[in-house]
PDB file of N, CA and C in Angstrom:
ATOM      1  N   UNK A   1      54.017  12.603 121.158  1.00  0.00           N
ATOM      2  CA  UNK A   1      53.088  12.680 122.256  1.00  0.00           C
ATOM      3  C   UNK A   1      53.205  11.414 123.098  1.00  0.00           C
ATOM      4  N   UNK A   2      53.284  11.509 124.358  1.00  0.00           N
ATOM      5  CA  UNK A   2      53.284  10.707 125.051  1.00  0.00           C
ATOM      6  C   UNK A   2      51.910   9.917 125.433  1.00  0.00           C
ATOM      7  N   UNK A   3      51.924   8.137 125.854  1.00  0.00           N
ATOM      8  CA  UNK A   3      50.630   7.614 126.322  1.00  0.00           C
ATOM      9  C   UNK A   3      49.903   8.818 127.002  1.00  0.00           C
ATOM     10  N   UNK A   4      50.502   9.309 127.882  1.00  0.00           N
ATOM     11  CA  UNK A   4      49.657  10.297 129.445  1.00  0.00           C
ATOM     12  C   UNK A   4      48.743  11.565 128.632  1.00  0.00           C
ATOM     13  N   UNK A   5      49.223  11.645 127.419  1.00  0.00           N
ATOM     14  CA  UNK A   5      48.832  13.347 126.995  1.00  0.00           C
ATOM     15  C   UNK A   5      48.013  12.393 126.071  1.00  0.00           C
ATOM     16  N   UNK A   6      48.031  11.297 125.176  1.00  0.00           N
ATOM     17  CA  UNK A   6      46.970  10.754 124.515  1.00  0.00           C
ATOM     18  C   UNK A   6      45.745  10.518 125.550  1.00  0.00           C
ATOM     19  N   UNK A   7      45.697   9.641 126.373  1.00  0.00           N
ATOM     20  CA  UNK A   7      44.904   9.195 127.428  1.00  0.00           C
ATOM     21  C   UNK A   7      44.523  10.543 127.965  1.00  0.00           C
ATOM     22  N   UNK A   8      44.684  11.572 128.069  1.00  0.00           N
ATOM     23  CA  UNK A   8      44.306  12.940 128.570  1.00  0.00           C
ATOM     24  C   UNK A   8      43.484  13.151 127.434  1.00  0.00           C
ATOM     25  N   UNK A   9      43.635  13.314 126.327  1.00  0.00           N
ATOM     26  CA  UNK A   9      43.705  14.257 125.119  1.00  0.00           C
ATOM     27  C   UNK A   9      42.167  13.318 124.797  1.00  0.00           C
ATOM     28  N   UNK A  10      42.333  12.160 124.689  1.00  0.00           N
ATOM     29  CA  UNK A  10      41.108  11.077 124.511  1.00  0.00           C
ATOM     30  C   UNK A  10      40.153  11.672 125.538  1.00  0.00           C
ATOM     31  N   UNK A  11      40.088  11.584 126.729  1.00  0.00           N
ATOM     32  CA  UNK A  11      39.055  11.458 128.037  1.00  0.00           C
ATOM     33  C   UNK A  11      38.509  13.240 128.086  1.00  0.00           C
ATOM     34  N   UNK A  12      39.387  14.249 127.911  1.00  0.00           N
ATOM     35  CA  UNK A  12      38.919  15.613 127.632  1.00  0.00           C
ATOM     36  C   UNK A  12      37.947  15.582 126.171  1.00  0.00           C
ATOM     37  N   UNK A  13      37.980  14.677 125.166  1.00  0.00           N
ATOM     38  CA  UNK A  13      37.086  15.146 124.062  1.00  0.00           C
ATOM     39  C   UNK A  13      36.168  14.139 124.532  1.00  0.00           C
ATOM     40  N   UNK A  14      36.373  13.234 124.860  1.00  0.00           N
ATOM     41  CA  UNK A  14      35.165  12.450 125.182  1.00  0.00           C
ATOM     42  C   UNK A  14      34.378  12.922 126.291  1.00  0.00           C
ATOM     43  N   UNK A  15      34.711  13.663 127.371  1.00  0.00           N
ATOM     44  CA  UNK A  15      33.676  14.761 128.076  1.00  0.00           C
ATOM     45  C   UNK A  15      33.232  15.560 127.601  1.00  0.00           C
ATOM     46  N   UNK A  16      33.798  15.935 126.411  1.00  0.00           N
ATOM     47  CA  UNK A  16      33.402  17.583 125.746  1.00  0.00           C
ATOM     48  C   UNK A  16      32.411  17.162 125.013  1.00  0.00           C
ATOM     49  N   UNK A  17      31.751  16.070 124.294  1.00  0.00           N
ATOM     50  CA  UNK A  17      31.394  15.503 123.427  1.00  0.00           C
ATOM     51  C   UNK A  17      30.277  14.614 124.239  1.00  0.00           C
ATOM     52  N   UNK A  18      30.528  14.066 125.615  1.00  0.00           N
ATOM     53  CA  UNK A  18      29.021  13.530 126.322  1.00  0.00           C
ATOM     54  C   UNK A  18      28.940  14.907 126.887  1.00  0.00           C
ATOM     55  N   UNK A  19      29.240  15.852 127.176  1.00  0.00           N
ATOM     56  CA  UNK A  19      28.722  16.755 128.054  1.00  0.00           C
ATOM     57  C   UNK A  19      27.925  17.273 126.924  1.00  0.00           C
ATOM     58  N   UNK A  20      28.252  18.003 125.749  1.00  0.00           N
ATOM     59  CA  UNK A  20      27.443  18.477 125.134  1.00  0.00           C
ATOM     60  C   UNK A  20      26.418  17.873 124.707  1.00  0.00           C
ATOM     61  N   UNK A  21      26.196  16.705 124.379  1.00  0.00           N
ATOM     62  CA  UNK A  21      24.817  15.692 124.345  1.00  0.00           C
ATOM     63  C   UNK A  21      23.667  15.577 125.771  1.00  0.00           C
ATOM     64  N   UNK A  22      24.492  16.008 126.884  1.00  0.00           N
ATOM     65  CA  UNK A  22      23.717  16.152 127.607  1.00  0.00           C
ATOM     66  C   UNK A  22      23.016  17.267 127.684  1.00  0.00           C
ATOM     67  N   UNK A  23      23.954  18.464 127.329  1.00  0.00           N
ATOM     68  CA  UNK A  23      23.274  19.940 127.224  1.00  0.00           C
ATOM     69  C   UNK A  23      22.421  20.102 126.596  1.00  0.00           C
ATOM     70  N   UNK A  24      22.539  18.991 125.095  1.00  0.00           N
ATOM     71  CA  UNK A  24      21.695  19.428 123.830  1.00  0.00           C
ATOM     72  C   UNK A  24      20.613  18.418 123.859  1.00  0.00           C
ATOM     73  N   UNK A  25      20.546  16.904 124.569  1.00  0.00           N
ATOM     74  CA  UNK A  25      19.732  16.165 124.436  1.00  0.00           C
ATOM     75  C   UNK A  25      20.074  15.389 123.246  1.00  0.00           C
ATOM     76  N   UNK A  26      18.987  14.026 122.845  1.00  0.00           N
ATOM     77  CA  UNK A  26      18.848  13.126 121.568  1.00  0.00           C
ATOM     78  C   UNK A  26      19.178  11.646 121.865  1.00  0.00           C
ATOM     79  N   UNK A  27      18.826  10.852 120.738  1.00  0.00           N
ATOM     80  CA  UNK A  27      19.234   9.686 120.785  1.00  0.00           C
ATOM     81  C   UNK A  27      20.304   9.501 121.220  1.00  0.00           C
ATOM     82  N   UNK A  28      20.564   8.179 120.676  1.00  0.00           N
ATOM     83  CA  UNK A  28      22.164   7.232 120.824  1.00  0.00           C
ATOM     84  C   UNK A  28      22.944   8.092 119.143  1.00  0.00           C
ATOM     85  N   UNK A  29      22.139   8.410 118.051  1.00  0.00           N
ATOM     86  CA  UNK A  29      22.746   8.220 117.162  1.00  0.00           C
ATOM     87  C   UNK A  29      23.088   9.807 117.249  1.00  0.00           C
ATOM     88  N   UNK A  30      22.736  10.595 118.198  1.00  0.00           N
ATOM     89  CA  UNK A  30      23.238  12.004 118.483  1.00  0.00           C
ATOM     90  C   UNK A  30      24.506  11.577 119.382  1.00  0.00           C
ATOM     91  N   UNK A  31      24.742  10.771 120.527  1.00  0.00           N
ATOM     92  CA  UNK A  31      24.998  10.569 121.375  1.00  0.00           C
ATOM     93  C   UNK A  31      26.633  10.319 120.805  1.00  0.00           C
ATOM     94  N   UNK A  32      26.329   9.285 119.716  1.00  0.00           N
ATOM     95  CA  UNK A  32      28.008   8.863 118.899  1.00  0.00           C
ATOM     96  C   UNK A  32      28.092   9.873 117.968  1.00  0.00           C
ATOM     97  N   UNK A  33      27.197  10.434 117.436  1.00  0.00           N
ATOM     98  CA  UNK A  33      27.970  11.663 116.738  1.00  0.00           C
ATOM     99  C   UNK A  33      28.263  12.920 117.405  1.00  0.00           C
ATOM    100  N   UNK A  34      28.159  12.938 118.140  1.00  0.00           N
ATOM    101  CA  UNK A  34      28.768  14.274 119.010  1.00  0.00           C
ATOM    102  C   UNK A  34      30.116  13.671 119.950  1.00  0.00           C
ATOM    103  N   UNK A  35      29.997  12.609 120.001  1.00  0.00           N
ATOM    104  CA  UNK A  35      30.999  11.671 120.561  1.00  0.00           C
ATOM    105  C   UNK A  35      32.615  11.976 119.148  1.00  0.00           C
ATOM    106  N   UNK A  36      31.796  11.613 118.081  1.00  0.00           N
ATOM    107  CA  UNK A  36      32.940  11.629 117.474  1.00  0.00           C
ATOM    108  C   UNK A  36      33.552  12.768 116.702  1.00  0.00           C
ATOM    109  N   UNK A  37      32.249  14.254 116.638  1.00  0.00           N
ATOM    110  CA  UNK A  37      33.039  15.367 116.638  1.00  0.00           C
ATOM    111  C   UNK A  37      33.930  15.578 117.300  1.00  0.00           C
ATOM    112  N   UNK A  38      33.239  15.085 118.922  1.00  0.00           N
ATOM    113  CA  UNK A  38      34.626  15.863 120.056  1.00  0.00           C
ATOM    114  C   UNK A  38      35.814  15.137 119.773  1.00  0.00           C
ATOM    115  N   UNK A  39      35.898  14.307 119.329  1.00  0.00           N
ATOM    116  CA  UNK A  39      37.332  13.997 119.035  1.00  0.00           C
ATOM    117  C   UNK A  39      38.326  14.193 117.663  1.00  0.00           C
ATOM    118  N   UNK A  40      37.231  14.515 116.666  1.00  0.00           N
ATOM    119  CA  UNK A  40      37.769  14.658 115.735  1.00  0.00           C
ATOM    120  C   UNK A  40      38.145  15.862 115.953  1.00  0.00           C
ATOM    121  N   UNK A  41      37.478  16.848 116.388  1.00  0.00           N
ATOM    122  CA  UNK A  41      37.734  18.268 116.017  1.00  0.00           C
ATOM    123  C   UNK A  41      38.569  19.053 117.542  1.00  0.00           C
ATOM    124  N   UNK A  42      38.574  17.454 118.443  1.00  0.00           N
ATOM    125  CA  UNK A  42      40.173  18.465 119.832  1.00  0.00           C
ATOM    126  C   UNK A  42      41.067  18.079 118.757  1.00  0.00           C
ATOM    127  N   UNK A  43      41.460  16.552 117.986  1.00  0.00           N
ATOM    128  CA  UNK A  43      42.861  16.404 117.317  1.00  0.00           C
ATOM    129  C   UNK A  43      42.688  17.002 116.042  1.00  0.00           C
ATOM    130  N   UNK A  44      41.781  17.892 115.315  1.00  0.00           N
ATOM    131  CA  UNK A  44      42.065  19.029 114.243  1.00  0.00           C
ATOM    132  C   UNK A  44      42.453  20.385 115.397  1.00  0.00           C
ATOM    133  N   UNK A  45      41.949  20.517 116.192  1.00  0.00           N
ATOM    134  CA  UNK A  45      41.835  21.898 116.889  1.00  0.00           C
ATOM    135  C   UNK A  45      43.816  21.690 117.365  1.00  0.00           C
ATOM    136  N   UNK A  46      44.157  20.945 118.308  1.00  0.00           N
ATOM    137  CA  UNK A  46      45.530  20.794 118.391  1.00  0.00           C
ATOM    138  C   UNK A  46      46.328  20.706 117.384  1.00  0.00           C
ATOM    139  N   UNK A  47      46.022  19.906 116.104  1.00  0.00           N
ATOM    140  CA  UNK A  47      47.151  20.334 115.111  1.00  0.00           C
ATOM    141  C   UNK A  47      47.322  21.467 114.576  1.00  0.00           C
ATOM    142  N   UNK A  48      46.348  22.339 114.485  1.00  0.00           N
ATOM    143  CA  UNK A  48      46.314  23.205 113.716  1.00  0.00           C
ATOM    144  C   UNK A  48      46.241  24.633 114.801  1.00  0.00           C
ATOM    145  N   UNK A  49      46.860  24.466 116.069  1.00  0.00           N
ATOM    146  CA  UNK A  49      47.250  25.191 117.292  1.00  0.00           C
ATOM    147  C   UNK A  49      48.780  24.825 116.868  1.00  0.00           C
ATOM    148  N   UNK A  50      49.423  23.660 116.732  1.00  0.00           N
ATOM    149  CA  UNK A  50      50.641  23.018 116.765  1.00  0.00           C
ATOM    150  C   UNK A  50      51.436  23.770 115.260  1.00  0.00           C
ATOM    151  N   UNK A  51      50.163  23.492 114.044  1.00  0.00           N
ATOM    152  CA  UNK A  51      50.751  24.172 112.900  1.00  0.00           C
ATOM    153  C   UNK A  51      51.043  25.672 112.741  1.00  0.00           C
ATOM    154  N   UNK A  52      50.295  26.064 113.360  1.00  0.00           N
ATOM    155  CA  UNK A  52      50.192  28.349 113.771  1.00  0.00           C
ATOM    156  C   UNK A  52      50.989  28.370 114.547  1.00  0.00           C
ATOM    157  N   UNK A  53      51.545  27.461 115.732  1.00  0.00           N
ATOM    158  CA  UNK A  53      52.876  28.226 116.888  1.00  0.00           C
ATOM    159  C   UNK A  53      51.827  28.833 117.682  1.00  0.00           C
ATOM    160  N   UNK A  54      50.991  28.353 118.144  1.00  0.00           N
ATOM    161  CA  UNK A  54      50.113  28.772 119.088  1.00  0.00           C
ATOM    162  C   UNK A  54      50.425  27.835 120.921  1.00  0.00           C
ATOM    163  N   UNK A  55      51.187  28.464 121.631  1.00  0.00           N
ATOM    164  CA  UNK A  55      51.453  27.898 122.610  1.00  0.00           C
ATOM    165  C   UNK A  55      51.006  28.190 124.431  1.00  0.00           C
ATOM    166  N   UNK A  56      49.869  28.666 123.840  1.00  0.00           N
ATOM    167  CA  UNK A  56      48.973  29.202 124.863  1.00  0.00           C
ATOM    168  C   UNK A  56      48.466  27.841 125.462  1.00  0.00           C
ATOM    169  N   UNK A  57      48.184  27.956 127.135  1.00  0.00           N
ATOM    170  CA  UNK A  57      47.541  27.070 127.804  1.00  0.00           C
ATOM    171  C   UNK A  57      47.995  25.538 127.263  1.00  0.00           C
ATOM    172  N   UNK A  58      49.094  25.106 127.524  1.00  0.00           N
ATOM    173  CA  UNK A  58      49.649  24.031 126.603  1.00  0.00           C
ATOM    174  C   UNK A  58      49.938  23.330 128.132  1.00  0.00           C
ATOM    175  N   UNK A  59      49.167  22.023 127.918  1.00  0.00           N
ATOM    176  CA  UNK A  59      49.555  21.143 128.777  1.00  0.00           C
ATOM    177  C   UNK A  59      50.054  19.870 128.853  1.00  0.00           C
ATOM    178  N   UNK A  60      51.503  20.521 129.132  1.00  0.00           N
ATOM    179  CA  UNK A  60      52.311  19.190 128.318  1.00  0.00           C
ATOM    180  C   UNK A  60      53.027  19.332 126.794  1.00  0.00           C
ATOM    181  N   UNK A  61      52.742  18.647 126.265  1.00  0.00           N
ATOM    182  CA  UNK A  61      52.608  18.517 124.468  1.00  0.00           C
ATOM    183  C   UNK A  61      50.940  18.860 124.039  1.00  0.00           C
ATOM    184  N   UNK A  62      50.220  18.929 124.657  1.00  0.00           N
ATOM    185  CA  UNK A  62      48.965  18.995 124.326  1.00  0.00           C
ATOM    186  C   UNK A  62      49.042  20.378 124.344  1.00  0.00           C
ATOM    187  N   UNK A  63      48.267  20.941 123.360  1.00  0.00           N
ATOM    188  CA  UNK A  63      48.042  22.494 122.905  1.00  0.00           C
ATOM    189  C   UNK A  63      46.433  22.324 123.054  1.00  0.00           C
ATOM    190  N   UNK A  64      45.777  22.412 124.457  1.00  0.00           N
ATOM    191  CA  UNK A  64      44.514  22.199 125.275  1.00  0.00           C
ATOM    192  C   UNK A  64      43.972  23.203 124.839  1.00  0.00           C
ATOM    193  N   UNK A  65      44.372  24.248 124.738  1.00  0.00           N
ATOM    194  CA  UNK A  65      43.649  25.950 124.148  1.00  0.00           C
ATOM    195  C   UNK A  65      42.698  25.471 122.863  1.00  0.00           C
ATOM    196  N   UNK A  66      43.722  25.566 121.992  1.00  0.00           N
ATOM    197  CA  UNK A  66      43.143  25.305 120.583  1.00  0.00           C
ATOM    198  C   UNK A  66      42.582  24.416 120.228  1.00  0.00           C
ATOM    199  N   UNK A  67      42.886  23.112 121.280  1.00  0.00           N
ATOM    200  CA  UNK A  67      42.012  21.539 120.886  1.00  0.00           C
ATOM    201  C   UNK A  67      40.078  21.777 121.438  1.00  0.00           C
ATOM    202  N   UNK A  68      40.297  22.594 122.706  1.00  0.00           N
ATOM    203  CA  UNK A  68      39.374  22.886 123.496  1.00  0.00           C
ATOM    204  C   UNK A  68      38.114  23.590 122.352  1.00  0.00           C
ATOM    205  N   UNK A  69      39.030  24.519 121.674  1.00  0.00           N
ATOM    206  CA  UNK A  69      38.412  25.938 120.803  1.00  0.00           C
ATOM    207  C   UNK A  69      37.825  24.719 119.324  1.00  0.00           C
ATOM    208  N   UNK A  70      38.634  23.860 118.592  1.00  0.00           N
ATOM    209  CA  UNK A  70      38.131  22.595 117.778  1.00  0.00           C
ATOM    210  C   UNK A  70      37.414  21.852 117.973  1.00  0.00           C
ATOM    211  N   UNK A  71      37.253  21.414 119.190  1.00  0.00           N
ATOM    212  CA  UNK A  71      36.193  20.504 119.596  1.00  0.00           C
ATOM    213  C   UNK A  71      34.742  21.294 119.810  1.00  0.00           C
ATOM    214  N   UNK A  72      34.917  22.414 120.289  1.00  0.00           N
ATOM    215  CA  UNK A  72      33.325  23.136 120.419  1.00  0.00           C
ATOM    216  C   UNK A  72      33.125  23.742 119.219  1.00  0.00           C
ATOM    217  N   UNK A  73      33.923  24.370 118.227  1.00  0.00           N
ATOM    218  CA  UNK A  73      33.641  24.802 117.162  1.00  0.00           C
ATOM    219  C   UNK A  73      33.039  23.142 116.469  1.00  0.00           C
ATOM    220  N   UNK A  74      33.377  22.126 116.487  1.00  0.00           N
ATOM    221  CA  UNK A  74      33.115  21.163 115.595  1.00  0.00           C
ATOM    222  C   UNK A  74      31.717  20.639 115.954  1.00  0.00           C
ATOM    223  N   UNK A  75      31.387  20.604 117.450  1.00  0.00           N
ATOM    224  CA  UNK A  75      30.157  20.394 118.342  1.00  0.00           C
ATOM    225  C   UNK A  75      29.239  21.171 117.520  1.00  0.00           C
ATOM    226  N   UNK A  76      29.523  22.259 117.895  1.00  0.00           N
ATOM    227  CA  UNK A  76      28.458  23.088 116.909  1.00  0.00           C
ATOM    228  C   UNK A  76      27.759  22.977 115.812  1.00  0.00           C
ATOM    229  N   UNK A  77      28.942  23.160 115.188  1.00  0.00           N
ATOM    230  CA  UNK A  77      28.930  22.991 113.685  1.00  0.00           C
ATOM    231  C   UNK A  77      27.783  21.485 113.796  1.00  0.00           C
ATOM    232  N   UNK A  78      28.352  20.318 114.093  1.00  0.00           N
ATOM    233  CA  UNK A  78      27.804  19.252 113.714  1.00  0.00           C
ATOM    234  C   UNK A  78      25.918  19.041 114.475  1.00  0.00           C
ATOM    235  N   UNK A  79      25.532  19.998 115.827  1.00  0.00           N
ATOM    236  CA  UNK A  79      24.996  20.398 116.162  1.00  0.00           C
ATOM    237  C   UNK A  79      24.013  20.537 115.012  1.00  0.00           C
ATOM    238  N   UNK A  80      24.288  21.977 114.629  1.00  0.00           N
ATOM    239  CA  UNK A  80      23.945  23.012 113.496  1.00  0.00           C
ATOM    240  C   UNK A  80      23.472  22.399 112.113  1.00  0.00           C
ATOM    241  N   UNK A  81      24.202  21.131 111.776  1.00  0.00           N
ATOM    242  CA  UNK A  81      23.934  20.036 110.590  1.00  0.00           C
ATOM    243  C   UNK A  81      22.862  19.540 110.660  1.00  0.00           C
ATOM    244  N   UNK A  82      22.821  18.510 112.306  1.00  0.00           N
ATOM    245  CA  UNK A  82      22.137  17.380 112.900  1.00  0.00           C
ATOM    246  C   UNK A  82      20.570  18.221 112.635  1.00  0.00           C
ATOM    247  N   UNK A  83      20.421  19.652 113.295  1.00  0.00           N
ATOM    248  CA  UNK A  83      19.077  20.417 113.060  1.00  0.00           C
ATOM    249  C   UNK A  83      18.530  20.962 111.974  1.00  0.00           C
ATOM    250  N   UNK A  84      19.347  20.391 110.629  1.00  0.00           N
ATOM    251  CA  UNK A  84      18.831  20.925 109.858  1.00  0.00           C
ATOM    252  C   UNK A  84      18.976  20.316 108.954  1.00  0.00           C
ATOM    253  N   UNK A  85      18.685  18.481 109.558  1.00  0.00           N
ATOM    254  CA  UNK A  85      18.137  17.794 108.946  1.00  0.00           C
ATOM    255  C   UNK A  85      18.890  17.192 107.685  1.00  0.00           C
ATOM    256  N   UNK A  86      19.811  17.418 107.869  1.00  0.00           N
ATOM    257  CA  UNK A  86      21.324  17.155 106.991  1.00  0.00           C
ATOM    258  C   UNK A  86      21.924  15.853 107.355  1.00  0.00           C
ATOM    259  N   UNK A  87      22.135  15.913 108.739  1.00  0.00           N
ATOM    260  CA  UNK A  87      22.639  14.229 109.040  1.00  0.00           C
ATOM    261  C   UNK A  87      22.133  13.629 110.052  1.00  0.00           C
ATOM    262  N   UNK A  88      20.374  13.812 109.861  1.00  0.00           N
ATOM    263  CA  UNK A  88      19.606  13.055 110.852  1.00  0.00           C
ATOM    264  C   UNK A  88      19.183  12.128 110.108  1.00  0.00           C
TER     265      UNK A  88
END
């Protein structure tokens, strides 16, 4: 992967990850954990687009489809935790 598709790949989960804190509301300590789903779960969502041969909507080296589809599945999920008092 090139700097340009890291520096992409970084700044897309880190919107995906303040945008959804804005949607959902909360502290700072919502604020970095939704921060660090979105990134954990675009670079699980792309490898595991990269590991299946999934080459849909691929921009670049970045497999954006499936990182896109990891990062909101992980939002959720961690969402879904945070409300139920699991990792508040």
């Amino acid at each position: 992967m090139t700097t340009a598709t890291l520096l992409l790949s970084f700044t897309l989960a880190t919107l995906y990850g303040a945008g959804f804190h804005l949607w959902q509301g909360g502290g700072a300590k919502k604020l970095a954990l939704f921060l660090l789903v979105g990134w954990l779960g675009f670079a699980l969502g792309h490898w595991v687009g990269n590991a299946l041969g999934i080459r849909i909507m691929m921009v670049g080296a970045l497999n954006w489809l499936t990182a896109t589809l990891g990062s909101a599945l992980a939002l959720f999920a961690a969402r879904w935790l945070a409300t139920s008092d699991m990792l508040a």
